[in-house]
N, C-alpha and C. Protein backbone atom coordinates (compact mmCIF):
# COMPACT_ATOMS: atom_id res chain seq x y z
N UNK A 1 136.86 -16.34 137.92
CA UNK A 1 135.64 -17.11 137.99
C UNK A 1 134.48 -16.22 138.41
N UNK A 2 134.80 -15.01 138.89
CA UNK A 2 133.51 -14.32 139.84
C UNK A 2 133.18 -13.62 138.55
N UNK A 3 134.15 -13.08 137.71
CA UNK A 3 133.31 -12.42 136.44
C UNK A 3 132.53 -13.77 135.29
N UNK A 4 133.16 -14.56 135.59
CA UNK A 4 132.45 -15.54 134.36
C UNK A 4 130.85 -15.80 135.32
N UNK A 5 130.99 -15.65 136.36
CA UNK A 5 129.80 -16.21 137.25
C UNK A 5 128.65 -15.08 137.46
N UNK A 6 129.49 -13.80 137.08
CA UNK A 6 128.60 -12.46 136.79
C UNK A 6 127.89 -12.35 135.62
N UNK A 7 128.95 -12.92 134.54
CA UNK A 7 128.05 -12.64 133.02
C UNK A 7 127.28 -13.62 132.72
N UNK A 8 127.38 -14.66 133.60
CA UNK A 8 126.24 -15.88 133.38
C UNK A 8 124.79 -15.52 134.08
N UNK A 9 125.00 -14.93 135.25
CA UNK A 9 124.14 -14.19 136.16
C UNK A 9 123.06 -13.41 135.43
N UNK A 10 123.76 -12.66 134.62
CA UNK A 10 123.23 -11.65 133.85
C UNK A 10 122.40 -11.78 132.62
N UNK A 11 122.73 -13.33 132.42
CA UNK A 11 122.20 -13.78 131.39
C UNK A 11 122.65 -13.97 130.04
N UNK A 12 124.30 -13.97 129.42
CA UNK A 12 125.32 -14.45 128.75
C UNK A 12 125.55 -15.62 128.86
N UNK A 13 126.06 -16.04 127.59
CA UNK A 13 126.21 -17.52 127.42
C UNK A 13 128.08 -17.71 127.53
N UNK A 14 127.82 -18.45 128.18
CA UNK A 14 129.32 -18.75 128.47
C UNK A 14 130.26 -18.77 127.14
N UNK A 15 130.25 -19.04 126.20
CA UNK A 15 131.07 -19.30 124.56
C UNK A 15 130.78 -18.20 124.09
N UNK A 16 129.77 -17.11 124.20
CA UNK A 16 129.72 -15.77 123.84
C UNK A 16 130.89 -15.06 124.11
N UNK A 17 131.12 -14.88 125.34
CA UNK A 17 132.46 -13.92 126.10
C UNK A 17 133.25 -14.66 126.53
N UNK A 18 133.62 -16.02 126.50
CA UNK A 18 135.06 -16.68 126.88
C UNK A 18 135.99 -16.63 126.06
N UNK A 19 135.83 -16.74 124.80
CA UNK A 19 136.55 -16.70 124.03
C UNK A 19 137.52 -15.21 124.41
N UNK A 20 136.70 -14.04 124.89
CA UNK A 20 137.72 -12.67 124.90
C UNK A 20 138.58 -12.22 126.48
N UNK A 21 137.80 -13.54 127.33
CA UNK A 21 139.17 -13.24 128.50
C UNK A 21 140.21 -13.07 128.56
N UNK A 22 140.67 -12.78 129.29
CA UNK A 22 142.08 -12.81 129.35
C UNK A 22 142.90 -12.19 131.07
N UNK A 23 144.30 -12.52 131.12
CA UNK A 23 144.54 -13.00 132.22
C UNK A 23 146.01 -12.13 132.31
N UNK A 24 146.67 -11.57 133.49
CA UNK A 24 147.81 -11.04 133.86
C UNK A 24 148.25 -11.79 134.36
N UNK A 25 149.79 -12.11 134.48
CA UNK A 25 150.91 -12.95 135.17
C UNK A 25 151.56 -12.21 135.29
N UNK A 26 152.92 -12.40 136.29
CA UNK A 26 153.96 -11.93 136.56
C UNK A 26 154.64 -13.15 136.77
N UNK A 27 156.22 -13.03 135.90
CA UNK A 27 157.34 -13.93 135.93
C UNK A 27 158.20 -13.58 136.49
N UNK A 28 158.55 -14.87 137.45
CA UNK A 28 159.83 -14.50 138.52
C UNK A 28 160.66 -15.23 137.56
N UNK A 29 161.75 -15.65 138.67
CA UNK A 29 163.17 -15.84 138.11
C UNK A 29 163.31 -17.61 138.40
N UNK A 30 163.07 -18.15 139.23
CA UNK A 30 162.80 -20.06 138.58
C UNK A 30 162.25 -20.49 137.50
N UNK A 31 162.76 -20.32 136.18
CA UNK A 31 162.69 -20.94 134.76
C UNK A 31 161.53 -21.75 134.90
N UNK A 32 161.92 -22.91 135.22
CA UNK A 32 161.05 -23.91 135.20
C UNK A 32 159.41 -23.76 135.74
N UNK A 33 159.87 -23.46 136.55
CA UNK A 33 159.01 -22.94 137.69
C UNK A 33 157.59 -22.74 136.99
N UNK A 34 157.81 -21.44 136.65
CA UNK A 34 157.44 -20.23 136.23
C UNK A 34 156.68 -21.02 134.89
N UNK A 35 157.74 -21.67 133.90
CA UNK A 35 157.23 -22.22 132.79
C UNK A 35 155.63 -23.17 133.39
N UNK A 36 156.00 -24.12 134.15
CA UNK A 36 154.90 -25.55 134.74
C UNK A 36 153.58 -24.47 135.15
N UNK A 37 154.19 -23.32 135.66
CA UNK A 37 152.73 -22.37 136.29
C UNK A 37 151.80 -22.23 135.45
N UNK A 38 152.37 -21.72 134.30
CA UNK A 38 151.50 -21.23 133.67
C UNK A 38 150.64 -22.10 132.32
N UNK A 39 151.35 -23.52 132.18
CA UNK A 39 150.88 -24.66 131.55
C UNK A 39 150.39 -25.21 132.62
N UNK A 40 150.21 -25.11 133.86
CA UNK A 40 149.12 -25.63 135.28
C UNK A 40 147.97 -25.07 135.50
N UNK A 41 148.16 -23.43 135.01
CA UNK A 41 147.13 -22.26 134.92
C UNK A 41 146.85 -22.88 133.54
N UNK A 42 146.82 -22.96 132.14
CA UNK A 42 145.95 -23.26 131.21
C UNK A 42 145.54 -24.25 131.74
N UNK A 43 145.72 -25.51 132.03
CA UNK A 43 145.07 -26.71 132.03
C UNK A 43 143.61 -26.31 133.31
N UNK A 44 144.23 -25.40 134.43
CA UNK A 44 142.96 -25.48 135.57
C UNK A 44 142.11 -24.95 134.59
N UNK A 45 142.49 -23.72 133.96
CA UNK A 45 141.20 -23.05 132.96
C UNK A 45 140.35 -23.63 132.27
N UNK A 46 140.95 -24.82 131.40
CA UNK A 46 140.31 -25.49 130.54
C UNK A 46 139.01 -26.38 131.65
N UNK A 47 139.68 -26.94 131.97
CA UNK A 47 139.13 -28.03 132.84
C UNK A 47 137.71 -27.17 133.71
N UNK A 48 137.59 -25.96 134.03
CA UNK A 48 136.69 -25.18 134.85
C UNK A 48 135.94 -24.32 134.31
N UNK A 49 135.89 -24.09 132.95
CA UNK A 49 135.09 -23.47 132.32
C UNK A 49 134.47 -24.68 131.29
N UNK A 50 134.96 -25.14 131.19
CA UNK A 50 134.44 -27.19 131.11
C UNK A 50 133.49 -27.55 132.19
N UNK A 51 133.99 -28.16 132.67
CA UNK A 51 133.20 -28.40 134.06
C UNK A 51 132.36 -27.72 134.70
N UNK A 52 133.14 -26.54 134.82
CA UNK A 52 132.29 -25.89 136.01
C UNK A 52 131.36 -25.11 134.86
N UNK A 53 131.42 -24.32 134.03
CA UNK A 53 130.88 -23.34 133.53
C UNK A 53 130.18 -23.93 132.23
N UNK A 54 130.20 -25.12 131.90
CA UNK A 54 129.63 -25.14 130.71
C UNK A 54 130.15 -25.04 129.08
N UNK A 55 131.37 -24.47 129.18
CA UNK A 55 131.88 -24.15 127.84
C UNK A 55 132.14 -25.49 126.86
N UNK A 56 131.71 -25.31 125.83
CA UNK A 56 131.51 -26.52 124.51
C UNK A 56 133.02 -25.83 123.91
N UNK A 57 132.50 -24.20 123.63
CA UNK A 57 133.45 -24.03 122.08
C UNK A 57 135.42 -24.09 122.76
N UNK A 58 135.72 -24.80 122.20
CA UNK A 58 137.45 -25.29 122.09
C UNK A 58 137.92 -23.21 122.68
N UNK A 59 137.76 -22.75 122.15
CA UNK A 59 137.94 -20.88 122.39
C UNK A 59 137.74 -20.21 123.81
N UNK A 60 136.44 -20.52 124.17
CA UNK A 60 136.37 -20.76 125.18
C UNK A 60 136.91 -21.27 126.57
N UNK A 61 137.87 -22.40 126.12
CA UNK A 61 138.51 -23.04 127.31
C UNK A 61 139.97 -22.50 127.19
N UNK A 62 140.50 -22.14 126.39
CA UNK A 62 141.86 -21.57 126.29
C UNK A 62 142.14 -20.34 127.09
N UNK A 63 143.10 -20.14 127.67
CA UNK A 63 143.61 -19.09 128.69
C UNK A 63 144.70 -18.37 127.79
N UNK A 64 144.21 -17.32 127.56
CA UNK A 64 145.10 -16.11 127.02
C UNK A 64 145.95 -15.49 127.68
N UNK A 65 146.68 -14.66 128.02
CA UNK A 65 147.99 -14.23 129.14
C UNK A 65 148.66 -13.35 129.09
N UNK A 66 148.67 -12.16 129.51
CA UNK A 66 149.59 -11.23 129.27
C UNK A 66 150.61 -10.76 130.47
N UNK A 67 152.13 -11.26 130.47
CA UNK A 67 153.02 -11.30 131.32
C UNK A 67 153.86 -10.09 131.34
N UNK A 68 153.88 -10.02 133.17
CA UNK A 68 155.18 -8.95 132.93
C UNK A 68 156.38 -9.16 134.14
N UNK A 69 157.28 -9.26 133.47
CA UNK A 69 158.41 -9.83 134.22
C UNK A 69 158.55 -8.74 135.82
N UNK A 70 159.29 -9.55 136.65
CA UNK A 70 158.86 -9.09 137.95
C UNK A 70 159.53 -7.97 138.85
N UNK A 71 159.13 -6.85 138.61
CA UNK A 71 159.71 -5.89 138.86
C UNK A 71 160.61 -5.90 140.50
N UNK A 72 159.39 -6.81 141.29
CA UNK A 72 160.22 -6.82 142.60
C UNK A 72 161.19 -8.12 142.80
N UNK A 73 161.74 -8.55 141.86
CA UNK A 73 162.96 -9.27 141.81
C UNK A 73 164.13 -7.95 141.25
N UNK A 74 164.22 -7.08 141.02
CA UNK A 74 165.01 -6.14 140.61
C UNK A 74 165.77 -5.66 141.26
N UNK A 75 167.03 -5.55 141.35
CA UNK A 75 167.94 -4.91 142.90
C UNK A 75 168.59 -3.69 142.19
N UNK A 76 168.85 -2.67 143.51
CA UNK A 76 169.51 -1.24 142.89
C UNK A 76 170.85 -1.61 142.61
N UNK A 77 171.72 -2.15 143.59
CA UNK A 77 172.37 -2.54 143.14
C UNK A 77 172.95 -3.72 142.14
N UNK A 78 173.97 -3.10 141.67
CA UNK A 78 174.41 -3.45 140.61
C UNK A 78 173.37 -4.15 139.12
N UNK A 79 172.55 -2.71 138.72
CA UNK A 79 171.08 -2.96 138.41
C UNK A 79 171.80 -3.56 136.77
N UNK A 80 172.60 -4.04 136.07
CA UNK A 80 173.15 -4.26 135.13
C UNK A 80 172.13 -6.11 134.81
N UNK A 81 172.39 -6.57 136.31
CA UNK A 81 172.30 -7.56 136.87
C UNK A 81 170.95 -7.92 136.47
N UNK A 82 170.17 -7.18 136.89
CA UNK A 82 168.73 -6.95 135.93
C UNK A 82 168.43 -7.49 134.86
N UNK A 83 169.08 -7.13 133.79
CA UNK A 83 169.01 -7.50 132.37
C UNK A 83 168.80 -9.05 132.69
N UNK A 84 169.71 -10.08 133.40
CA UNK A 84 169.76 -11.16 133.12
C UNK A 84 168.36 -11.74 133.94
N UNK A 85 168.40 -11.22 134.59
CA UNK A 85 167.02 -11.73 135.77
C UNK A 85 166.02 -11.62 135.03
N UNK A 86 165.83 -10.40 134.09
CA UNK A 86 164.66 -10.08 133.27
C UNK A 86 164.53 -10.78 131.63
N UNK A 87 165.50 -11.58 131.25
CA UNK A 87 165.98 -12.31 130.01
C UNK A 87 165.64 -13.62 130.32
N UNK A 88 165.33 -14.37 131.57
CA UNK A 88 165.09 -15.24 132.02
C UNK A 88 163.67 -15.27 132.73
N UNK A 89 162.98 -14.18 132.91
CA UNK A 89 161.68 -14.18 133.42
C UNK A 89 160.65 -14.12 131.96
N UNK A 90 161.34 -13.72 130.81
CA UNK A 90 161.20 -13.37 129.67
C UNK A 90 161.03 -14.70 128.83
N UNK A 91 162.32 -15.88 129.10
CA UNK A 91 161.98 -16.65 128.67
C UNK A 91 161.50 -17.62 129.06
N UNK A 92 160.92 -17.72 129.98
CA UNK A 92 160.05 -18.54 131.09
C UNK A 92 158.68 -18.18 130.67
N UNK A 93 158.45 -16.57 130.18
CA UNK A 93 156.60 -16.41 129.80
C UNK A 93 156.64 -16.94 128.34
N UNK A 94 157.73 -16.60 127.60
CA UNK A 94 157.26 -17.08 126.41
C UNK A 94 157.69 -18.77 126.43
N UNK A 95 158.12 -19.71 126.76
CA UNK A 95 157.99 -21.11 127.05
C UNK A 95 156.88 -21.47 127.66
N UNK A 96 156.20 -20.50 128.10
CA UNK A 96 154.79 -21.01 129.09
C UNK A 96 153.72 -20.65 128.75
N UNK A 97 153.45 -19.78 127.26
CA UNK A 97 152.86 -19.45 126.43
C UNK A 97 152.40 -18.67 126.48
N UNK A 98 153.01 -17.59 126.68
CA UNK A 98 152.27 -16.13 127.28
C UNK A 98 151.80 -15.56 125.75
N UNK A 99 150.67 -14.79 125.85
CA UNK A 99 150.26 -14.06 124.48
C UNK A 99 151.04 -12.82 124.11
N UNK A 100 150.95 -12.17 125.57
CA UNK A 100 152.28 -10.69 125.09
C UNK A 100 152.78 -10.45 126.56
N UNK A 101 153.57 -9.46 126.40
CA UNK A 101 154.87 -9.35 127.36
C UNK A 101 155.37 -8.04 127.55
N UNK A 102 155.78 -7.51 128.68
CA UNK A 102 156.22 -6.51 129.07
C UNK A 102 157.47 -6.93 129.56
N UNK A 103 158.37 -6.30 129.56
CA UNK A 103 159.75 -6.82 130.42
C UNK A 103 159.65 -5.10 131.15
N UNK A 104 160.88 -5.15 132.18
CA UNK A 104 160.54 -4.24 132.73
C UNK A 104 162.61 -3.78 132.54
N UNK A 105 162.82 -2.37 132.72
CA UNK A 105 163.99 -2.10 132.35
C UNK A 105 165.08 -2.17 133.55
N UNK A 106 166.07 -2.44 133.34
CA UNK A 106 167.04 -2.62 134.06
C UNK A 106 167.26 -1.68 135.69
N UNK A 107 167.00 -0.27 135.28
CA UNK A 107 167.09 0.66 136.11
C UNK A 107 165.62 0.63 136.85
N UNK A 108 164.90 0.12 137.01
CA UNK A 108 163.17 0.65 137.38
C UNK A 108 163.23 -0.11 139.12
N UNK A 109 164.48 -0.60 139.64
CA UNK A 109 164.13 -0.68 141.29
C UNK A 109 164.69 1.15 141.50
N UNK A 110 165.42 1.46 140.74
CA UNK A 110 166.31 2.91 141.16
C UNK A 110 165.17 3.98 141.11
N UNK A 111 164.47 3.95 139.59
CA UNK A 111 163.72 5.07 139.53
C UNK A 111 162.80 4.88 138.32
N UNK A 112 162.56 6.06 137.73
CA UNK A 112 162.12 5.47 136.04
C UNK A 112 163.07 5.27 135.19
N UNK A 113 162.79 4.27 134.31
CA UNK A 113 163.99 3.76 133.46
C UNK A 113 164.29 4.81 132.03
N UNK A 114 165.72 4.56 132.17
CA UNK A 114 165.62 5.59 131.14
C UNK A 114 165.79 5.22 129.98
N UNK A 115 166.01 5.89 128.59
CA UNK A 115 165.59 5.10 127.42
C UNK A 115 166.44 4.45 127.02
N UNK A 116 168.32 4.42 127.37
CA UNK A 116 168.44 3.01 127.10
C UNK A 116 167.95 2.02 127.65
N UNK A 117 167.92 2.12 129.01
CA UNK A 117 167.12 0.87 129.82
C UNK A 117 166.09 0.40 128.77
N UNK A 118 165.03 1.01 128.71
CA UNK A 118 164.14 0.58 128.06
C UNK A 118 163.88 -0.10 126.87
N UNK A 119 165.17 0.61 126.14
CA UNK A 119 166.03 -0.07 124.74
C UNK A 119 166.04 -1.25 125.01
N UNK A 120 167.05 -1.83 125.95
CA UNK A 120 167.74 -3.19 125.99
C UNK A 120 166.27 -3.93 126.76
N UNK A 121 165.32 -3.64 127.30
CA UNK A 121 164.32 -4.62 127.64
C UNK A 121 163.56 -4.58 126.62
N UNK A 122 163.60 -3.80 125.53
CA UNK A 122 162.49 -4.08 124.17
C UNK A 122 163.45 -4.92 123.50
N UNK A 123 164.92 -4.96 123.56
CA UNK A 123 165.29 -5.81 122.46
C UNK A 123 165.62 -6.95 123.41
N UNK A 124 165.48 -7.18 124.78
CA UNK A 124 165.50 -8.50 125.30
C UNK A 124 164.31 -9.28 124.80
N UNK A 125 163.13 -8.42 124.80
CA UNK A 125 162.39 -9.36 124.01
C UNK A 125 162.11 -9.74 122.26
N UNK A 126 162.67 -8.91 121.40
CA UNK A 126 162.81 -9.09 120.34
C UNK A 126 164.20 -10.14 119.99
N UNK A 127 164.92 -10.56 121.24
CA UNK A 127 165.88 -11.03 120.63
C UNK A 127 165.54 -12.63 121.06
N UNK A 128 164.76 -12.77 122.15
CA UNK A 128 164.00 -14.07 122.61
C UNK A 128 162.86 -14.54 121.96
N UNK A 129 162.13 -13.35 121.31
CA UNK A 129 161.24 -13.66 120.14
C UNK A 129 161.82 -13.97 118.86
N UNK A 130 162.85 -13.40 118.26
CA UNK A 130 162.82 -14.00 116.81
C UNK A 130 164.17 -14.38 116.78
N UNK A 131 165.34 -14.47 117.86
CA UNK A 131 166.33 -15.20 117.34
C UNK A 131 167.18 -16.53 118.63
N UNK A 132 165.70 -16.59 119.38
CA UNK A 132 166.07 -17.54 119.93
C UNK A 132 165.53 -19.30 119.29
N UNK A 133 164.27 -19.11 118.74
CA UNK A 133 164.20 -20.28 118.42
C UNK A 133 162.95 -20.62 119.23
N UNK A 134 162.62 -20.30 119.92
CA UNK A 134 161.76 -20.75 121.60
C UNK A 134 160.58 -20.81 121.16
N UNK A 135 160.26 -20.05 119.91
CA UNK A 135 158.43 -19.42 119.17
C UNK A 135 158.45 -19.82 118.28
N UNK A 136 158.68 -20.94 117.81
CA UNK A 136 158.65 -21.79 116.61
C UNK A 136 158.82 -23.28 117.07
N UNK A 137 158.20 -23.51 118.28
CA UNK A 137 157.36 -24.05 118.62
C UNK A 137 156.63 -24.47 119.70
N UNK A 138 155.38 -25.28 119.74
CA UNK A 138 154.19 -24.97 121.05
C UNK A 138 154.70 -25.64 121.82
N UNK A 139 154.50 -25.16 123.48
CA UNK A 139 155.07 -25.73 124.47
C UNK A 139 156.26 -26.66 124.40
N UNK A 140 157.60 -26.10 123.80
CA UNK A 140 158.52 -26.95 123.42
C UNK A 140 159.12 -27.68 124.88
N UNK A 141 158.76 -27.58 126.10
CA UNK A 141 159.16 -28.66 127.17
C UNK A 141 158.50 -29.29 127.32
N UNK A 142 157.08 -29.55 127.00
CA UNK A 142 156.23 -30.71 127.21
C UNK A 142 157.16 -32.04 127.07
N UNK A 143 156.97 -32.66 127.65
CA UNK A 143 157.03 -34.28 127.61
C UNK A 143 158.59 -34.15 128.69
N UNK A 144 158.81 -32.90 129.37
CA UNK A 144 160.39 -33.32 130.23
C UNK A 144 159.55 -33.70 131.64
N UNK A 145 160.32 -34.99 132.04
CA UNK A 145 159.40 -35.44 133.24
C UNK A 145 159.95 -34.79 134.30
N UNK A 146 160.32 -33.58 134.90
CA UNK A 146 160.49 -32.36 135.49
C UNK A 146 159.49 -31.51 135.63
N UNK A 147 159.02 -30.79 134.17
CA UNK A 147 158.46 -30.20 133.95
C UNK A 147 156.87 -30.85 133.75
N UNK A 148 156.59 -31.78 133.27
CA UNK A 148 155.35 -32.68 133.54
C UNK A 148 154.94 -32.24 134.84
N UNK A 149 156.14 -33.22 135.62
CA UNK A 149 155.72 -33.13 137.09
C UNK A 149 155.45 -32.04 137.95
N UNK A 150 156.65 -30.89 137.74
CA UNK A 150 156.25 -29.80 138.21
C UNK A 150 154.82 -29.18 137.86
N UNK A 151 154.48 -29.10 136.64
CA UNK A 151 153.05 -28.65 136.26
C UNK A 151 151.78 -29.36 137.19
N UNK A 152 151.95 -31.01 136.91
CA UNK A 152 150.51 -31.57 137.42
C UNK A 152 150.59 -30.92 139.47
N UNK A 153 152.01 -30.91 139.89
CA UNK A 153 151.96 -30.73 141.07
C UNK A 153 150.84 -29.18 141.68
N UNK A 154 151.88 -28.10 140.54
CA UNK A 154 151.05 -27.00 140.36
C UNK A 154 150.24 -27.42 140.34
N UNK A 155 148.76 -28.00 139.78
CA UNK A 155 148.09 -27.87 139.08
C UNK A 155 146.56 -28.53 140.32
N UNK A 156 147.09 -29.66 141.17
CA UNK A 156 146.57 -29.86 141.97
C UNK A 156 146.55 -28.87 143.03
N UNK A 157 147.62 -28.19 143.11
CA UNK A 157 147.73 -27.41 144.50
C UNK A 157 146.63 -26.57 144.33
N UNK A 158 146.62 -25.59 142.88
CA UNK A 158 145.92 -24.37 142.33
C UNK A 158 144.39 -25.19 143.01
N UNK A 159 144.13 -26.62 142.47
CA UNK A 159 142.47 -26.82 142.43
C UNK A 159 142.13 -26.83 143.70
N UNK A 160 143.22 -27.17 144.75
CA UNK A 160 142.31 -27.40 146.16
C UNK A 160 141.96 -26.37 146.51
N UNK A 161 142.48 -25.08 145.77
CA UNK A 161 142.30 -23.32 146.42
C UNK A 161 140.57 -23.16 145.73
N UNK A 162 140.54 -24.15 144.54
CA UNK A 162 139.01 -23.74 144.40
C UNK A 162 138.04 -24.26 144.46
């Protein structure tokens, strides 16, 4: 909000440069969780660059996202273990509509990962992208009254912070 409140300052029109924001997450390991956050985070967006800021164009109010699964959930030991923690933080950003994604490799609490590591976290996400099913279609948990609920709960908590 402090940069949208800078380029308005400056004399930019809010629908000029909203449309090209964009936003970092990090995904832990509660599925659900994780999913409601970040459909709690689009909805505060919409609603505050609405409201608060003025925005008309539909582009504008949409929250873009670029996730990266959470490196400090990663343990040295038995770092195999990893993979699954990171397959599940993986599919929690893309259920929650993340735009792009980093996973992080199996070995990276030990040291730098090495290139199989890195292998199996590029094809954790190529294999959650095109042969899970999950990206063919939008917000496919909408309507679970879990996940409803968890979101609006998020979603109030986020507004009293602003």
């Amino acid at each position: 909000m402090a940069y949208v409140d800078a380029a308005i300052e400056a004399g930019l029109d809010v629908d000029d440069f909203a449309p090209r924001l964009s936003f970092f997450f990090n995904a832990h390991n509660d599925l659900l969780e994780e999913v409601a956050k970040y459909r709690a985070a689009r909805r505060l967006w919409a609603k505050i660059m609405k409201e608060r800021f003025g925005a008309k164009k539909e582009k504008s109010m949409m929250l873009k996202f670029h996730t990266q699964t959470a490196g400090s959930t990663l343990t040295a030991q038995q770092p195999d273990n990893n993979i699954i923690r990171v397959t599940i933080q993986t599919l929690a950003a893309v259920l929650g509509g993340t735009q792009s994604l980093h996973t992080n490799s199996r070995d990276e609490a030990l040291a730098l990962p090495t290139e199989e590591s890195v292998r199996i976290a590029l094809r954790t996400q190529q294999i959650v992208a095109h042969e899970s099913g999950v990206t063919e279609t939008i917000d496919p948990l909408a309507g679970s009254y879990y996940v409803e609920n968890l979101t609006d709960r998020i979603r109030k908590r986020s507004h009293e912070l602003y």
